[in-house]
Protein backbone atom coordinates (compact mmCIF):
# COMPACT_ATOMS: atom_id res chain seq x y z
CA UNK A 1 82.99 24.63 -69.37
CA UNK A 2 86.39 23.23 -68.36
CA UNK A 3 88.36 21.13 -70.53
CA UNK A 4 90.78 18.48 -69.32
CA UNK A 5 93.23 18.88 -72.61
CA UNK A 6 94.45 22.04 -73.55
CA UNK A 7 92.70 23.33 -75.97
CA UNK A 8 95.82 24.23 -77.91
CA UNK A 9 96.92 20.63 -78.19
CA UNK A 10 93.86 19.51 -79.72
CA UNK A 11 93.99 22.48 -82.05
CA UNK A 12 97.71 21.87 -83.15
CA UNK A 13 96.27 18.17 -83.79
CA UNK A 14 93.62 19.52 -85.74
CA UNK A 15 95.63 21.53 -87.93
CA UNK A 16 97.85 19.10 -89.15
CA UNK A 17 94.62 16.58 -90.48
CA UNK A 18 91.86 19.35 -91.41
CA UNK A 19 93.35 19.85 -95.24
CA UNK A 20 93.84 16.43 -95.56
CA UNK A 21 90.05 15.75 -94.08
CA UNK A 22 88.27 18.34 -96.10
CA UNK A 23 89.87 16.80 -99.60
CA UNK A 24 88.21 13.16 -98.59
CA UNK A 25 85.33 14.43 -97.20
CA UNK A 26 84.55 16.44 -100.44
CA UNK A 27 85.33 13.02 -102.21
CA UNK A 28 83.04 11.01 -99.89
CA UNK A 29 80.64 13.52 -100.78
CA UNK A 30 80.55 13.20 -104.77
CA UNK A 31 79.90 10.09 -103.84
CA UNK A 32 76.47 10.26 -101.49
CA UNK A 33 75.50 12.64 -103.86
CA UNK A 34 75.17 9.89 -106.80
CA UNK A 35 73.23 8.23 -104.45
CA UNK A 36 71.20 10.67 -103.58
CA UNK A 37 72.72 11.18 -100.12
CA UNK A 38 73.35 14.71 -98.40
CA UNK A 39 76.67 14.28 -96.85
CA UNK A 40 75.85 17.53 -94.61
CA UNK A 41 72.55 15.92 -93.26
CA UNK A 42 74.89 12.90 -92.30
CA UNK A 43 77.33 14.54 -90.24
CA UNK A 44 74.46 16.37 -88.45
CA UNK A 45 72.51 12.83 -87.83
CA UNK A 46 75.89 11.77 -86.73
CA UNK A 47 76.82 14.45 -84.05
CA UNK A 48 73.30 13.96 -82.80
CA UNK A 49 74.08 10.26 -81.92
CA UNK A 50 75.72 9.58 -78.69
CA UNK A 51 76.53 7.14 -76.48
CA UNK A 52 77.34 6.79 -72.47
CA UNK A 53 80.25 5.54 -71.06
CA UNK A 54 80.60 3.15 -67.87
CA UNK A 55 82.15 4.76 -65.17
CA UNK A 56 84.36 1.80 -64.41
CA UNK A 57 85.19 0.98 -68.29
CA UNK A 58 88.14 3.96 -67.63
CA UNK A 59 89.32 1.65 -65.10
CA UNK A 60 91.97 -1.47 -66.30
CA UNK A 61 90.11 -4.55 -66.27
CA UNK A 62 90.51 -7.80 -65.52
CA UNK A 63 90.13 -11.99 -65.52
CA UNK A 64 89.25 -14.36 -63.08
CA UNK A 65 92.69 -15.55 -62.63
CA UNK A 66 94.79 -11.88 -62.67
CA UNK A 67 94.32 -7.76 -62.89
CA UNK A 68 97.09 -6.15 -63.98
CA UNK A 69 96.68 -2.13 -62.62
CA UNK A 70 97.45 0.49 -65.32
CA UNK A 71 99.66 3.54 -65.11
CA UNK A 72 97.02 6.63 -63.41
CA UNK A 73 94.03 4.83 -63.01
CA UNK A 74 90.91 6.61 -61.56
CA UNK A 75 91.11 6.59 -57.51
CA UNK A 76 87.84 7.70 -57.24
CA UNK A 77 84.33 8.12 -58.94
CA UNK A 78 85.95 12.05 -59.70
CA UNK A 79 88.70 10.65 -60.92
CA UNK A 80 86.52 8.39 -63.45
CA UNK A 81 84.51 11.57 -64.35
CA UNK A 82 87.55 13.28 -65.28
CA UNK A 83 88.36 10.83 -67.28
CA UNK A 84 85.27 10.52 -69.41
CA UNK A 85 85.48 14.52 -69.75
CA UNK A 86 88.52 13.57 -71.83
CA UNK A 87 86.86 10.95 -73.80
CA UNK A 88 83.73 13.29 -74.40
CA UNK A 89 86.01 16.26 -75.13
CA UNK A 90 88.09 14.42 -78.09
CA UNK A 91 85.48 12.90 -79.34
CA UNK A 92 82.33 14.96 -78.88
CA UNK A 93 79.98 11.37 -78.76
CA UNK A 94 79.49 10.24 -75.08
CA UNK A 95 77.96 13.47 -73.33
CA UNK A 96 76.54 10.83 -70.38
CA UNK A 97 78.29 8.85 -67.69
CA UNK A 98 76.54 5.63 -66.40
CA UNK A 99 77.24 5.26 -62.76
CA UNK A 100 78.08 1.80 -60.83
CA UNK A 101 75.94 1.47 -56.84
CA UNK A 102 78.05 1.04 -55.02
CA UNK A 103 81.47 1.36 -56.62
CA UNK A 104 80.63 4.96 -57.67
CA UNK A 105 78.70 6.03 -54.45
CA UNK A 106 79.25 9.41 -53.32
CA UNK A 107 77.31 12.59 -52.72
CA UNK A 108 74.81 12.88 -55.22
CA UNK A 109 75.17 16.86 -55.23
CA UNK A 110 79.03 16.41 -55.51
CA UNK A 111 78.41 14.18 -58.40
CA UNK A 112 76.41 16.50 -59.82
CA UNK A 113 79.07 19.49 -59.29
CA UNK A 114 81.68 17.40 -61.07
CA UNK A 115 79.97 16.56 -63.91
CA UNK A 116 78.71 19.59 -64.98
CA UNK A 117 81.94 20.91 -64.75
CA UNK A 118 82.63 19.28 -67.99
CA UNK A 119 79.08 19.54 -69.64
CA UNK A 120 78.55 16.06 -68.87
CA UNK A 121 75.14 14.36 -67.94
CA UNK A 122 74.30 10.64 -66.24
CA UNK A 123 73.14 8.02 -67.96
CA UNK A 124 71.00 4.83 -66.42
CA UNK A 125 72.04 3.81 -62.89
CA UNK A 126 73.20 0.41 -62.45
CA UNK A 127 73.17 -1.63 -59.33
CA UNK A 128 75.35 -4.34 -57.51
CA UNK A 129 74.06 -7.42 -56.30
CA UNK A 130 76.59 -9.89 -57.83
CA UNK A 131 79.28 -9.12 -55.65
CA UNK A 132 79.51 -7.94 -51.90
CA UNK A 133 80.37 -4.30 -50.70
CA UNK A 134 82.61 -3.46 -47.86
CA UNK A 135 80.53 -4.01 -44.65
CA UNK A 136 77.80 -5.10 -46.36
CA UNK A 137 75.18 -7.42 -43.83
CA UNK A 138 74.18 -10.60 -45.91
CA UNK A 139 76.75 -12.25 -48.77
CA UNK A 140 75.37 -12.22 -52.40
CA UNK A 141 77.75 -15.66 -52.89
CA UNK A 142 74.43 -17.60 -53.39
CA UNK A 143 72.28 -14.98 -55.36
CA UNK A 144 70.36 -11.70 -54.79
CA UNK A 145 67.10 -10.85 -55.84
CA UNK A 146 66.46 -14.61 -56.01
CA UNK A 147 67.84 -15.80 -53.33
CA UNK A 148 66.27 -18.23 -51.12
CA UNK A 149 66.60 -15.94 -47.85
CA UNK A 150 64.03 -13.17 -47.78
CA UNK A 151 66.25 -11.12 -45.70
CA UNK A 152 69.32 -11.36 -48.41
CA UNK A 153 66.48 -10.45 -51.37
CA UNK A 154 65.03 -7.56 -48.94
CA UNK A 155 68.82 -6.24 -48.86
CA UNK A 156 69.11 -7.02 -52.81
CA UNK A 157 65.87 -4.49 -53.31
CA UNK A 158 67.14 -2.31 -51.16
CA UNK A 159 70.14 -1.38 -52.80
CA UNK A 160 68.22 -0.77 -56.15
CA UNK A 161 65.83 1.69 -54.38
CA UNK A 162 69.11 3.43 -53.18
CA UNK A 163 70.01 3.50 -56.91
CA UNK A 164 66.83 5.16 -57.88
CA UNK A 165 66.75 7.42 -55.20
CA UNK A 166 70.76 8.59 -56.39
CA UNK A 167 69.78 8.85 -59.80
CA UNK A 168 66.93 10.98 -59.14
CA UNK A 169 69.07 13.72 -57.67
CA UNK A 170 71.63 12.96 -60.52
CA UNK A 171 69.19 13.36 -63.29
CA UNK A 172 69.05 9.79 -64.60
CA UNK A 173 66.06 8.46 -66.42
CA UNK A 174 66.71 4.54 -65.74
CA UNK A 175 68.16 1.94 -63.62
CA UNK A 176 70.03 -1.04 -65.20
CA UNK A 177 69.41 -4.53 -63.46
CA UNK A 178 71.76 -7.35 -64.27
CA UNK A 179 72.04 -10.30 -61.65
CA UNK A 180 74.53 -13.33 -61.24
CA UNK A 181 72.21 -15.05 -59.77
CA UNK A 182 71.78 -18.84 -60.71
CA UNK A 183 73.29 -22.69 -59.92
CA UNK A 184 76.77 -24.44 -61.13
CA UNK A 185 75.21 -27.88 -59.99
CA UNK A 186 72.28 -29.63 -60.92
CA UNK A 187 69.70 -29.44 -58.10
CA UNK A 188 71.16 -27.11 -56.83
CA UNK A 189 68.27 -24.35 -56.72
CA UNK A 190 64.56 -24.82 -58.10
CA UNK A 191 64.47 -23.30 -61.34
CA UNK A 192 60.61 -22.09 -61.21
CA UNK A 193 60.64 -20.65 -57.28
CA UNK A 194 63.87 -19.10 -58.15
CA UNK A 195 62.61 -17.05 -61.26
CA UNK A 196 59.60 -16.79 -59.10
CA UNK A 197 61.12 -14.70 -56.12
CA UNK A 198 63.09 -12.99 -58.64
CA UNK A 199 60.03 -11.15 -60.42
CA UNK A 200 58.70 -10.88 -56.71
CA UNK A 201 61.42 -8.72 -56.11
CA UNK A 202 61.84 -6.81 -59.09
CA UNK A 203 57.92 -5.49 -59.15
CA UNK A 204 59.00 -3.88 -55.61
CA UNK A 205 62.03 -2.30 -58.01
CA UNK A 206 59.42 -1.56 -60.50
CA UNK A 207 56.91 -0.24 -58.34
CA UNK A 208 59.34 2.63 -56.95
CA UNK A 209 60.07 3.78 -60.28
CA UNK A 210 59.56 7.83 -61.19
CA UNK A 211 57.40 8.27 -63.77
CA UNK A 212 59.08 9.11 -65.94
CA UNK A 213 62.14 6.35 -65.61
CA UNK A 214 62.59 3.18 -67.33
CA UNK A 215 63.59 -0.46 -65.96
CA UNK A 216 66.56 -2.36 -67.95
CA UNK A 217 66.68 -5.93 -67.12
CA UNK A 218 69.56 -7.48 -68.48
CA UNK A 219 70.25 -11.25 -69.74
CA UNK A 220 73.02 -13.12 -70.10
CA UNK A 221 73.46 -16.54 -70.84
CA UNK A 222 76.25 -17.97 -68.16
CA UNK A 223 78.92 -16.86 -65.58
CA UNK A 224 79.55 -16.06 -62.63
CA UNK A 225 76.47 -19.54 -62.63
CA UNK A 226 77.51 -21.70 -64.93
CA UNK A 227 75.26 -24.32 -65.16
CA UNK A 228 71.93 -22.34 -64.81
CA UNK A 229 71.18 -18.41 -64.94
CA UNK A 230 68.03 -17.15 -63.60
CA UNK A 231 67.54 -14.61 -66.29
CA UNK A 232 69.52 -16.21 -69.19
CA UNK A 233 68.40 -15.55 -72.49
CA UNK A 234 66.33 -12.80 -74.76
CA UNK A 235 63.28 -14.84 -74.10
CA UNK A 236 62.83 -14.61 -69.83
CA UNK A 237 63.75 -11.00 -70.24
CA UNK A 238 60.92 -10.64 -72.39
CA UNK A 239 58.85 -12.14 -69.95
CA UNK A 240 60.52 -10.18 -67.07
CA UNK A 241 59.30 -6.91 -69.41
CA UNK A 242 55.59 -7.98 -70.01
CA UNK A 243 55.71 -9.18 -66.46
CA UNK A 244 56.29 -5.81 -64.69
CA UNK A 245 55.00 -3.24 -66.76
CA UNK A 246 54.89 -0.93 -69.66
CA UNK A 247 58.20 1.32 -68.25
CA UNK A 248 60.18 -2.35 -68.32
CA UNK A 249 62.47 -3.22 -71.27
CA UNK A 250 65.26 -5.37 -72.08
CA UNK A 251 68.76 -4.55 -72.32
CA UNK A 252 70.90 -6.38 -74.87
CA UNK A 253 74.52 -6.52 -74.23
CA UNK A 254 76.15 -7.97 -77.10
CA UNK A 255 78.45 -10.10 -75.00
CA UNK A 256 75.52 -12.31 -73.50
CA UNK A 257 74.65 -14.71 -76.11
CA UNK A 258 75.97 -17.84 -77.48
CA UNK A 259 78.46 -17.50 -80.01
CA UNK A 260 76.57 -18.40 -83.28
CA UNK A 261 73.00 -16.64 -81.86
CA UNK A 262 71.87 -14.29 -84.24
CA UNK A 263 71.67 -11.26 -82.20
CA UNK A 264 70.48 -8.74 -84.91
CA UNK A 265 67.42 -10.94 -84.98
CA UNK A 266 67.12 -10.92 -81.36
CA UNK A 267 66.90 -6.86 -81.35
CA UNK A 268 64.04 -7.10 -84.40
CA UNK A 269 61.92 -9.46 -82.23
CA UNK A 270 62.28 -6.87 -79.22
CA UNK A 271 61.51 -3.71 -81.71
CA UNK A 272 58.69 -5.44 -83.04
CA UNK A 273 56.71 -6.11 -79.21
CA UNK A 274 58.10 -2.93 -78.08
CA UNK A 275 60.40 -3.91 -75.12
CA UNK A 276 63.94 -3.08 -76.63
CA UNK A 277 65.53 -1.27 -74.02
CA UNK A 278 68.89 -0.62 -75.00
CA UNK A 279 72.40 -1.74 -75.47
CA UNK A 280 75.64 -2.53 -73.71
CA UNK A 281 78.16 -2.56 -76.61
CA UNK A 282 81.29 -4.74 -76.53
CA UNK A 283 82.65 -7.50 -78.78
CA UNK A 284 83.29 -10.73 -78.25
CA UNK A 285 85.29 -14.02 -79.97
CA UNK A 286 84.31 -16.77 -77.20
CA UNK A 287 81.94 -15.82 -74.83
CA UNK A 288 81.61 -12.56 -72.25
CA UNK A 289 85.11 -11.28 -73.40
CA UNK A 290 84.16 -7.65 -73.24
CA UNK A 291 86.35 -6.57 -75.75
CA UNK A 292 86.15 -3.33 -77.98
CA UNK A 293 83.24 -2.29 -80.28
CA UNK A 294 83.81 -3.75 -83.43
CA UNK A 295 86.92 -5.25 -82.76
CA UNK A 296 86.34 -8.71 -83.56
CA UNK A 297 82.85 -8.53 -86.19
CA UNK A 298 82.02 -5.20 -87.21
CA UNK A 299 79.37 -6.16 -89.67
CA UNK A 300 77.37 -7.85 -87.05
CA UNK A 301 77.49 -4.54 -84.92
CA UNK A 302 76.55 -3.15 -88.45
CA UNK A 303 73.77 -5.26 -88.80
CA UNK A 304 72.28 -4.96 -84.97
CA UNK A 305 72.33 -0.80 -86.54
CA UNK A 306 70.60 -1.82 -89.62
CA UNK A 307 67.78 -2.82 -87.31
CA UNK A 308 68.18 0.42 -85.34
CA UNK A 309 67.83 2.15 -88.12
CA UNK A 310 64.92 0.14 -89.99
CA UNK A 311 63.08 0.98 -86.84
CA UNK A 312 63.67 4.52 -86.34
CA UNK A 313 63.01 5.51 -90.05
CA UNK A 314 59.93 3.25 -89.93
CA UNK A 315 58.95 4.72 -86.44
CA UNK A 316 58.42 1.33 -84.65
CA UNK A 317 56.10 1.44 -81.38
CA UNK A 318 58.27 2.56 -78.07
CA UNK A 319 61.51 2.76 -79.73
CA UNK A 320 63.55 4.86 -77.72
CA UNK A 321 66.89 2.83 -77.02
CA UNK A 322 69.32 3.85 -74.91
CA UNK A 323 73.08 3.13 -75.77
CA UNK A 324 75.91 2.48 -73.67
CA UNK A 325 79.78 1.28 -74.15
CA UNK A 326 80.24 -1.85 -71.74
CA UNK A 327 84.16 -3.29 -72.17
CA UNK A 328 87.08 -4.78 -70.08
CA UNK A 329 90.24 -3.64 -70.73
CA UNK A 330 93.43 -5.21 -69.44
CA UNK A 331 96.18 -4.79 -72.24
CA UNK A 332 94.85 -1.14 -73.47
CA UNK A 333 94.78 2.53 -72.43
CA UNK A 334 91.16 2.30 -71.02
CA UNK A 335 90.51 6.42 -72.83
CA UNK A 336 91.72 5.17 -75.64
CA UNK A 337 89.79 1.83 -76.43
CA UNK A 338 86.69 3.74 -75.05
CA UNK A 339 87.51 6.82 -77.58
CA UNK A 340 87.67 3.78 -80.69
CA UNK A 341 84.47 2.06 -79.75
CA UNK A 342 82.76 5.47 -79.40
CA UNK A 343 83.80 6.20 -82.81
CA UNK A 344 82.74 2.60 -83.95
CA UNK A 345 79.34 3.27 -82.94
CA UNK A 346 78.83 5.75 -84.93
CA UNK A 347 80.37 4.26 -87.84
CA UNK A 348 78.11 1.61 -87.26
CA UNK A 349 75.21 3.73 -87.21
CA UNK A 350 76.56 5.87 -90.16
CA UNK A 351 76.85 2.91 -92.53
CA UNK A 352 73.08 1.75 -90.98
CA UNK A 353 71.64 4.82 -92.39
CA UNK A 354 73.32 4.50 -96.24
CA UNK A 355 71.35 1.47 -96.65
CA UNK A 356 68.86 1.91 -99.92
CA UNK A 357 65.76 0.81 -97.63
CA UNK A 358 63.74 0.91 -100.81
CA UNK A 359 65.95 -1.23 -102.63
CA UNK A 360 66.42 -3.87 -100.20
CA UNK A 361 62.85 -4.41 -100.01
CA UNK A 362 62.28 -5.02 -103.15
CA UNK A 363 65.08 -6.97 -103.35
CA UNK A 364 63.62 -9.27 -100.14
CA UNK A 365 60.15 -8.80 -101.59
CA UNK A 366 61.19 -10.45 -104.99
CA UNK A 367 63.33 -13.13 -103.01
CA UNK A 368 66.22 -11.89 -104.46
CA UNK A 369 68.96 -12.85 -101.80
CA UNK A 370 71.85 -12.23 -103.71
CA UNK A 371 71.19 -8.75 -104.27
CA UNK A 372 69.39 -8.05 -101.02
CA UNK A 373 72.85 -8.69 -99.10
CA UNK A 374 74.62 -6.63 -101.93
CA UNK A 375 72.40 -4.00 -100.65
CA UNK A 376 73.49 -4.34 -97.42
CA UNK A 377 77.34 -4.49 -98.46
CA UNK A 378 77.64 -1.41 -100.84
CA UNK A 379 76.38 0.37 -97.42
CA UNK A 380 78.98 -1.34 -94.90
CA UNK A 381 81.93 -1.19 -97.80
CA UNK A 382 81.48 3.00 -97.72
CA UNK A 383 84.41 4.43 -95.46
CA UNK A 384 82.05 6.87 -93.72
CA UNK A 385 85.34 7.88 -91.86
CA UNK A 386 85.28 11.59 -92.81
CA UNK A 387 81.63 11.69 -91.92
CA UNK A 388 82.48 10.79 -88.04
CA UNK A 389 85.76 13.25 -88.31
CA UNK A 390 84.20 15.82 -89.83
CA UNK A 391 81.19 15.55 -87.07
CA UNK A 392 84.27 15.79 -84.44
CA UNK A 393 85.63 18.71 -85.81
CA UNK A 394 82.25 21.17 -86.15
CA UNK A 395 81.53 20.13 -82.59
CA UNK A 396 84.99 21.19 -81.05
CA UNK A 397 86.80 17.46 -80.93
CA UNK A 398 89.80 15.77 -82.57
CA UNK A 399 89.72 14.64 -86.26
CA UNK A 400 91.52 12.23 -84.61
CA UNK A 401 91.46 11.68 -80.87
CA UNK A 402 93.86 8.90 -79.87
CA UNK A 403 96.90 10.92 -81.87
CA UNK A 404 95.53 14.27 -79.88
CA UNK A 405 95.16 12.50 -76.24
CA UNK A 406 98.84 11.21 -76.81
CA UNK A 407 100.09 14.63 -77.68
CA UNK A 408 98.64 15.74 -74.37
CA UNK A 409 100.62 13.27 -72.48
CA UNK A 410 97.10 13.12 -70.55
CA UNK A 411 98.02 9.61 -69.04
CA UNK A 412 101.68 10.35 -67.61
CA UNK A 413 100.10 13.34 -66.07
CA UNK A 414 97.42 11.74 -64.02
CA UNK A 415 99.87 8.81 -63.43
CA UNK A 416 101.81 11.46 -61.77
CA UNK A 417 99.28 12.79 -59.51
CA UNK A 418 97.01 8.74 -58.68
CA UNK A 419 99.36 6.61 -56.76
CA UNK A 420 100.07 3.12 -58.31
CA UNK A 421 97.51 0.73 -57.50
CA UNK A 422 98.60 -2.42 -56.35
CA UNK A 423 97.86 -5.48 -58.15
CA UNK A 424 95.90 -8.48 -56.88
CA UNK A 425 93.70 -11.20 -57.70
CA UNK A 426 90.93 -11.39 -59.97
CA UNK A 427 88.08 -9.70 -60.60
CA UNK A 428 86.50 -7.53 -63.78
CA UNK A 429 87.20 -4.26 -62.15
């Protein structure tokens, strides 16, 4: 399997953290232990958690109003793979890819080729009908799958059958549907025949399925329709699920909710009925900001994870959840903001799984709320960092992989060999 940093660099890295890492993990350990925690069963839990990364998060992102093009971006989908190979090699926690119709369209059997020349695999497919492709027929500028023109819906379906039919050579188990669909004036559409040719064409979607794939419908609250969104909250994509079928679940992207909604509670309710799909994790301080895992309220993405992991030790009904990185990044290295929220995952998930389940319920079933968020504290307060390093390390990655990818002087290297692009208006990627 081919490496896109020298293995020597990451080992010279290595060297100069493993005494240092082996001293706090031993510490971190003594610790568990009075808990009656195995800090060896952790770091294998750990390394078994991964998480996909967006083909077009390597890419520098952008607003509505500017995109500012960094140093060696990806020219190509290849490009974008090689990129993730880097992310996947330092950090040993996003194996998958998740592929963008039609900004990542290519041969499927290339695709294939070029991935597996890293070890990597594809993730869910996801499909673009909020914004028009280079000679495509019909505009998406007034909606897609809802749209009042049959012919511009028939199009709209169309392109996520191509999806399926990619993903099926690629290996993918699921195909990721998020519209923009929607009004910014009152009047403007009819909310009920809208929602209604939407689900029309989405069983078509649903009925081409494999067997063995999943749908992800995806809500989100506003933008690009601000005043109405055909599928805007946790709610219609509920519906959406029990509409279409048993292989239809909900996608939560933790972006795509109002500001004070209480997301972790939104994920319980979609456990509980068996329609949580997955995630598309980002942060965010206003609205859609797209910003880095954890960068702006860890403890909430600790607290979606305390869910996550409620469910899976309590083996909840369908729970299967697939988990993908979904971030803009215009003042960052791309690799590197992608290699952090990897890593905050799975310190999310990490801290999830020190919770004293048996504790807290006792604490909740005695009404005891002052100790039953104590609970949940001691288990966020624990620096599980050389849990996550030390699962790096026995699977071949970087204690720590932002210091290793800038020994490598991996980004002046491909900024030597991808011309410059040229910067232009605006526009997320």
């Amino acid at each position: 399997m081919e490496t896109m940093i020298p293995a020597d660099v990451v080992a010279a890295s290595n060297a100069q953290r493993e005494a240092a890492l082996r001293t706090d993990y031993a510490a971190l350990g003594e610790r568990l232990s009075r808990r009656g925690i195995a800090i060896d069963d952790m770091v294998a839990r750990v390394a078994r958690f991964g998480v996909a990364i967006p083909s077009w998060g390597v890419g520098t992102g952008g607003t509505r109003f500017a995109r500012f093009p960094g140093p060696g971006e990806p020219r190509d989908v290849f490009d974008k793979i090689e990129d993730c190979a880097v992310i996947q090699q330092l950090t040993r926690a996003t194996p998958t890819v998740s592929l963008h119709i039609p900004w990542d369209k290519a041969d499927p059997q290339r695709l294939k080729q070029a991935a597996a020349r890293f070890g990597l695999g594809f993730d869910a497919m996801n499909s673009n009908t909020f914004s028009d492709a280079k000679d495509q027929k019909l505009s998406y500028k007034f909606g897609s799958l809802s749209h009042a023109d049959a012919a511009v819906r028939r199009q709209a379906v169309e392109h996520n059958l191509e999806c399926i039919e990619i993903g099926s050579t690629l290996g993918s188990k699921a195909l990721t549907v998020w519209i923009g669909d929607g009004s910014n004036f009152p009047g403007q559409v009819n909310f009920a025949r809208a929602f209604e040719r939407y689900l029309e064409a989405m069983r078509e979607i649903y009925a081409a399925l494999p067997d063995d794939w999943r749908l992800f419908s995806e809500h989100k609250m506003y933008e690009p329709a601000f005043y109405s969104t055909v599928v805007q909250d946790w709610g219609t994509n509920y519906i959406i699920a029990k509409e279409l079928g048993e292989r239809a679940f909900c996608l939560v992207d933790l972006g795509h909710h109002a500001p004070n909604v209480n997301i972790e509670m939104i994920v319980s309710r979609l456990i509980q009925f068996g329609k949580l799909g997955g995630f598309h994790f980002n942060d965010s301080k206003y609205g859609d900001d797209d910003l880095d895992a954890g960068s702006i309220d860890p403890y909430r993405l600790f607290l979606v994870f305390n869910e996550l992991v409620d469910a899976e030790l309590s083996g909840a009904k369908d729970f299967s959840p697939a988990h993908m990185l979904d971030q803009s990044h215009n003042v960052t290295d791309p690799i590197e903001s992608l290699m952090l929220s990897a890593a905050e995952v799975q310190r999310a998930y990490a801290q999830a799984l020190l919770v004293d389940r048996k504790a807290l319920e006792g604490f909740q079933e005695d009404n005891d709320a002052l100790m039953a968020t104590q609970t949940l504290k001691t288990a966020y307060r624990t620096d599980v960092e050389p849990i996550l390093a030390m699962a790096r390390l026995q699977g071949g990655g970087a204690i720590d992989p932002v210091a290793a990818y800038r020994a490598s002087h991996y980004r002046a290297k491909v900024a030597a060999e991808r011309p410059a692009a040229a910067a232009g208006g605006g526009g997320i990627v």
